[in-house]
Protein backbone atom coordinates (compact mmCIF):
# COMPACT_ATOMS: atom_id res chain seq x y z
CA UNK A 1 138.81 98.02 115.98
CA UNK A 2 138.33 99.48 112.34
CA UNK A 3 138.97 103.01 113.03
CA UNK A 4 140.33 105.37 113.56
CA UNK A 5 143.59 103.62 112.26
CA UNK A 6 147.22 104.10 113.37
CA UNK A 7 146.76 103.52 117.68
CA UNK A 8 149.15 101.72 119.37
CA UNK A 9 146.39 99.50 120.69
CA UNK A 10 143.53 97.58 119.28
CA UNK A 11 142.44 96.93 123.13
CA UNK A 12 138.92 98.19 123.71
CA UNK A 13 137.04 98.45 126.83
CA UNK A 14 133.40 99.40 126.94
CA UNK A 15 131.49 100.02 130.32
CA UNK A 16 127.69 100.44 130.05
CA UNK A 17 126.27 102.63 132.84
CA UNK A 18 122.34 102.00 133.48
CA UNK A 19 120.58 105.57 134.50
CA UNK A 20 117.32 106.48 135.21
CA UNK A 21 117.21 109.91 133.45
CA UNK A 22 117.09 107.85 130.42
CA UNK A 23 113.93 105.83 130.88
CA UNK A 24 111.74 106.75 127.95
CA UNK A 25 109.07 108.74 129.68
CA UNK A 26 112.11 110.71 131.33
CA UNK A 27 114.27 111.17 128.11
CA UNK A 28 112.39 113.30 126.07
CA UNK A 29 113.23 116.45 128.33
CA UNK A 30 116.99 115.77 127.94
CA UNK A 31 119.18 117.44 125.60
CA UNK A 32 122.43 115.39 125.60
CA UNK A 33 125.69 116.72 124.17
CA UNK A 34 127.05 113.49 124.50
CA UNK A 35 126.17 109.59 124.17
CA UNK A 36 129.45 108.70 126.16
CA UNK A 37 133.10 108.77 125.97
CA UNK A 38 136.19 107.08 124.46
CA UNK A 39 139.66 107.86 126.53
CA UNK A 40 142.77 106.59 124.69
CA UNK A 41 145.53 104.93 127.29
CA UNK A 42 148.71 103.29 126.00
CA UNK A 43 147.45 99.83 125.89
CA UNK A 44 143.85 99.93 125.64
CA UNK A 45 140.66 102.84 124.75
CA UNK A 46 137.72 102.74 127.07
CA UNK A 47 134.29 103.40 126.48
CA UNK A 48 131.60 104.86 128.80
CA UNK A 49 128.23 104.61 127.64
CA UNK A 50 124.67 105.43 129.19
CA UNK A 51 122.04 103.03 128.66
CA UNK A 52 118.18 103.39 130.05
CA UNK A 53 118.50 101.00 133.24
CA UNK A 54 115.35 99.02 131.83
CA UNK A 55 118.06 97.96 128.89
CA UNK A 56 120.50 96.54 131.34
CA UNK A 57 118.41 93.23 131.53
CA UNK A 58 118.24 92.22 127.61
CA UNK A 59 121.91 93.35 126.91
CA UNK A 60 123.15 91.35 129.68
CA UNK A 61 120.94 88.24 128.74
CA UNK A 62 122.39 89.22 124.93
CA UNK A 63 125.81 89.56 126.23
CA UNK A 64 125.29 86.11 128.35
CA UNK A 65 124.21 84.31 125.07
CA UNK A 66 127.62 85.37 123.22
CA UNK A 67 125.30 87.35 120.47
CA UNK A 68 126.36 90.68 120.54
CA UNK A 69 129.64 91.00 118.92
CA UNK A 70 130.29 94.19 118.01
CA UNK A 71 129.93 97.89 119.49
CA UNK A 72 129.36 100.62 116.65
CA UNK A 73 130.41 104.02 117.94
CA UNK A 74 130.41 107.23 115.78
CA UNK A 75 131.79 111.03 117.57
CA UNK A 76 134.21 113.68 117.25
CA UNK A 77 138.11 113.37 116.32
CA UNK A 78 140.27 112.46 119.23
CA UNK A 79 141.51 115.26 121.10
CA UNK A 80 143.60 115.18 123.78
CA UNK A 81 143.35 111.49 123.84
CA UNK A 82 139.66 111.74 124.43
CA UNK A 83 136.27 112.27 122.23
CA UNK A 84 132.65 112.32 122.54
CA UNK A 85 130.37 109.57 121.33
CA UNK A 86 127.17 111.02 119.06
CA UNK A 87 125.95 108.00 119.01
CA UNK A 88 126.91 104.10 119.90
CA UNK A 89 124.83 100.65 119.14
CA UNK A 90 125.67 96.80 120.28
CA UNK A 91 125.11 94.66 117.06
CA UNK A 92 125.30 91.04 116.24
CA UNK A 93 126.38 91.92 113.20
CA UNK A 94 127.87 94.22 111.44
CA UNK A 95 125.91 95.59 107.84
CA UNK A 96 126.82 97.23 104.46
CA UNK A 97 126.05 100.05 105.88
CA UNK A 98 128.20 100.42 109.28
CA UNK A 99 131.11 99.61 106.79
CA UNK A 100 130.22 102.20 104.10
CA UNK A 101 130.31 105.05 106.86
CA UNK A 102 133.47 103.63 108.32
CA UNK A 103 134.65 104.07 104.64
CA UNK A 104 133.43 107.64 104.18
CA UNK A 105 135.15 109.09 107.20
């Protein structure tokens, strides 16, 4: 975990939630305020995500295979132990550019 610095823990759990609103011919009506949620606990942070359900297939092939490595997740300050995602991608690598933002926070 890169940021945000200074947690107790360096523990993070993600859980990817398939849903059927988000199927592309169904999410172009939607008007999220949220991509998920982070929670902070004592000895770990956990991560709900949505993810269209015809998505679940590849990233659990991807996830099977050992090639996705990292999560990149960008939202609000914590507050209250808890923040909303804007936005979240699984990665195999991480660029120049996922480290640049991380720097300009």
């Amino acid at each position: 975990m890169l940021r945000p610095t200074g947690l107790k823990t360096d523990r993070v759990e993600v859980s990817l939630f398939p849903m059927i609103s988000l199927l592309e011919e169904r999410r172009k009506e939607l008007k999220p305020i949220a991509a998920g949620s982070l929670e902070v606990y004592p000895e770990r942070i956990d991560a709900n995500m949505a993810i269209p359900q015809d998505a679940l297939t590849p990233i659990l092939q991807m996830l099977i295979a050992g090639r996705l490595k990292f999560v990149v997740m960008r939202g609000a300050k914590f507050r209250y132990r808890s923040a909303r995602l804007v936005s979240y991608s699984l990665q195999t690598k991480l660029t120049e550019d996922d480290l640049m933002a991380e720097a300009a926070d």
